[in-house]
C-alpha atoms as a PDB file:
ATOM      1  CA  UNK A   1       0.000   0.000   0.000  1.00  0.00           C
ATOM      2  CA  UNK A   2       2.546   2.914  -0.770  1.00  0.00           C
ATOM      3  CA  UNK A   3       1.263   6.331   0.133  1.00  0.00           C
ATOM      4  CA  UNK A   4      -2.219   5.574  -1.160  1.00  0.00           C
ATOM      5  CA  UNK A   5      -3.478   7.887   1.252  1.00  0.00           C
ATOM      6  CA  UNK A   6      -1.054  10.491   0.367  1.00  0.00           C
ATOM      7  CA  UNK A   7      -1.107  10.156  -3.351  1.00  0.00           C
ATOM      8  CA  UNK A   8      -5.296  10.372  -3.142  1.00  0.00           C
ATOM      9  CA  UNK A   9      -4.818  13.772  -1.137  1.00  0.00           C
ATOM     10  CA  UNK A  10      -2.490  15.145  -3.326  1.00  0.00           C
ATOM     11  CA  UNK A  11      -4.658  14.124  -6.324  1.00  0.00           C
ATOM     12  CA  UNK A  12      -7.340  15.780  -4.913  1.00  0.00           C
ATOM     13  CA  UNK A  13      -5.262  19.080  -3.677  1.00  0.00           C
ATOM     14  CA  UNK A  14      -4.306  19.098  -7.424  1.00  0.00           C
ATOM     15  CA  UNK A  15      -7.408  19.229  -8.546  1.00  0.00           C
ATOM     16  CA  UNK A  16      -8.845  21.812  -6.075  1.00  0.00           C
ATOM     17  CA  UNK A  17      -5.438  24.036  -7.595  1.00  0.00           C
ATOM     18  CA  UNK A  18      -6.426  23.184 -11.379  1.00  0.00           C
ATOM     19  CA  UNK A  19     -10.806  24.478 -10.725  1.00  0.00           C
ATOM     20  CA  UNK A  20      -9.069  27.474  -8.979  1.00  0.00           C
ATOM     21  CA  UNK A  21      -7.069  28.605 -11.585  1.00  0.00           C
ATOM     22  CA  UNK A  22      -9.740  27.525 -13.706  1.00  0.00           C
ATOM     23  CA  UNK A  23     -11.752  29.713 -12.314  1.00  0.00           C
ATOM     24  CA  UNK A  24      -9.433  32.458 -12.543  1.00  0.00           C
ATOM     25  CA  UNK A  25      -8.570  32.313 -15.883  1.00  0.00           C
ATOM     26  CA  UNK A  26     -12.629  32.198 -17.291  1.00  0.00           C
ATOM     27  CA  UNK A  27     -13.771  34.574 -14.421  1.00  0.00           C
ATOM     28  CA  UNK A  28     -11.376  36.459 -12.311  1.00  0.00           C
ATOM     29  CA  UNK A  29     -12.569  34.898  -9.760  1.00  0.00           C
ATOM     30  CA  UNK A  30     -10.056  33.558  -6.940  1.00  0.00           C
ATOM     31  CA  UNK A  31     -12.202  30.569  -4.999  1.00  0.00           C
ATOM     32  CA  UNK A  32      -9.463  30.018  -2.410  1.00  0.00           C
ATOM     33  CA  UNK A  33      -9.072  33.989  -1.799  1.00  0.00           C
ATOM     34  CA  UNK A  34     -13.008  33.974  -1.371  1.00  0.00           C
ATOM     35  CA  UNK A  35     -13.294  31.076   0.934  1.00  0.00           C
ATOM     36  CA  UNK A  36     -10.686  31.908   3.082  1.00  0.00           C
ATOM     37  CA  UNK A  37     -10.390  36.327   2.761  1.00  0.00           C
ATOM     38  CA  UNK A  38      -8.359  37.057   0.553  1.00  0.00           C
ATOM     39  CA  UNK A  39      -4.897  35.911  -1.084  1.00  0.00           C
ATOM     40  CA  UNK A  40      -2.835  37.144   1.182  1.00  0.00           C
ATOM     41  CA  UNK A  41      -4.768  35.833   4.657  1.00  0.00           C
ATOM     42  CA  UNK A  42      -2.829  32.735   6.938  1.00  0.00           C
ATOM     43  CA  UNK A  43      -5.846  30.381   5.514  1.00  0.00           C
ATOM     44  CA  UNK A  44      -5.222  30.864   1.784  1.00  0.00           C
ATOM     45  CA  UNK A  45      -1.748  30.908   2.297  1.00  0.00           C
ATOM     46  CA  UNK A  46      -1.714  27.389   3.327  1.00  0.00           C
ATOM     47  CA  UNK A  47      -4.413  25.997   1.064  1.00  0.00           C
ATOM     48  CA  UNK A  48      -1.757  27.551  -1.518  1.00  0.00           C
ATOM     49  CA  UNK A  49       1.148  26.189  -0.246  1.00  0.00           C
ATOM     50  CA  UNK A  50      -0.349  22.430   0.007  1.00  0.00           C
ATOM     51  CA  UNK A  51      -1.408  22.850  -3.258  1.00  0.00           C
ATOM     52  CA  UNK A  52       2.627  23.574  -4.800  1.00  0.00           C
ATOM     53  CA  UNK A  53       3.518  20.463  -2.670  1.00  0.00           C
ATOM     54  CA  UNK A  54       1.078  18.172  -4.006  1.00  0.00           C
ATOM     55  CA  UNK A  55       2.147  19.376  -7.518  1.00  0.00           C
ATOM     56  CA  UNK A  56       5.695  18.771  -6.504  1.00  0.00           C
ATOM     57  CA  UNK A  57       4.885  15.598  -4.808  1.00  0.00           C
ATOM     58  CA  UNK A  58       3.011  14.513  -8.305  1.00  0.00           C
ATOM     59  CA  UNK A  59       6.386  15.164 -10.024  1.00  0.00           C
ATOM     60  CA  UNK A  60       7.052  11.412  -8.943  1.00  0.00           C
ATOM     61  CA  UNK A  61       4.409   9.801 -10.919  1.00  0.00           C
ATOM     62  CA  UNK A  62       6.085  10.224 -14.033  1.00  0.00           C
ATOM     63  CA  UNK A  63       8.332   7.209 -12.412  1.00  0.00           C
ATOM     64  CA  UNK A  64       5.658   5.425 -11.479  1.00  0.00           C
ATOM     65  CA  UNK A  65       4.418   5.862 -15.247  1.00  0.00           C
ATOM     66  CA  UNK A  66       7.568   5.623 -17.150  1.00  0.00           C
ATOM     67  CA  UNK A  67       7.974   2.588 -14.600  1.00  0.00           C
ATOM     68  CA  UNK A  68       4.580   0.684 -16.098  1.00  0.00           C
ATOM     69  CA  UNK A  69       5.744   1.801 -19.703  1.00  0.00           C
ATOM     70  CA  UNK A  70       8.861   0.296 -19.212  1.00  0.00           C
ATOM     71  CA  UNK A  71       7.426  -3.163 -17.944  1.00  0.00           C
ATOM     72  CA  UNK A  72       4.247  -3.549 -20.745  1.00  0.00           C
ATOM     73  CA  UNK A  73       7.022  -3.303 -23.536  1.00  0.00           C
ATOM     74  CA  UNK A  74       9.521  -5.583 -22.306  1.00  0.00           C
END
């Protein structure tokens, strides 16, 4: 079972980042900045900063993929 739990968080902290800027880009409108006051409040902050480390953390599934690549052609 490795990091099931933490790859499934970071999935979904990915996600939450990706309708965010989503949302930005369509409508101006900041979700996280809304939900928590503002971009530059302790609360936002943090959702922010989770949200870099999951994408940083997600970095390593390109192993994992190249990884299954590697085995179904050999």
């Amino acid at each position: 079972m490795e990091n099931r739990f933490l790859n499934w968080t970071c999935l979904t902290l990915i996600v939450i980042g990706a309708i965010n800027w989503g949302l930005v880009g369509f409508f101006q409108f900041d979700l996280i900045a809304a939900i928590f006051g503002g971009m530059s409040s302790w609360g936002s902050r943090i959702v922010y900063s989770l949200i870099g480390l999951a994408g940083l953390y997600s970095l390593s599934f390109f192993r994992v993929f190249d990884r299954d690549r590697r085995r179904s052609t050999s």
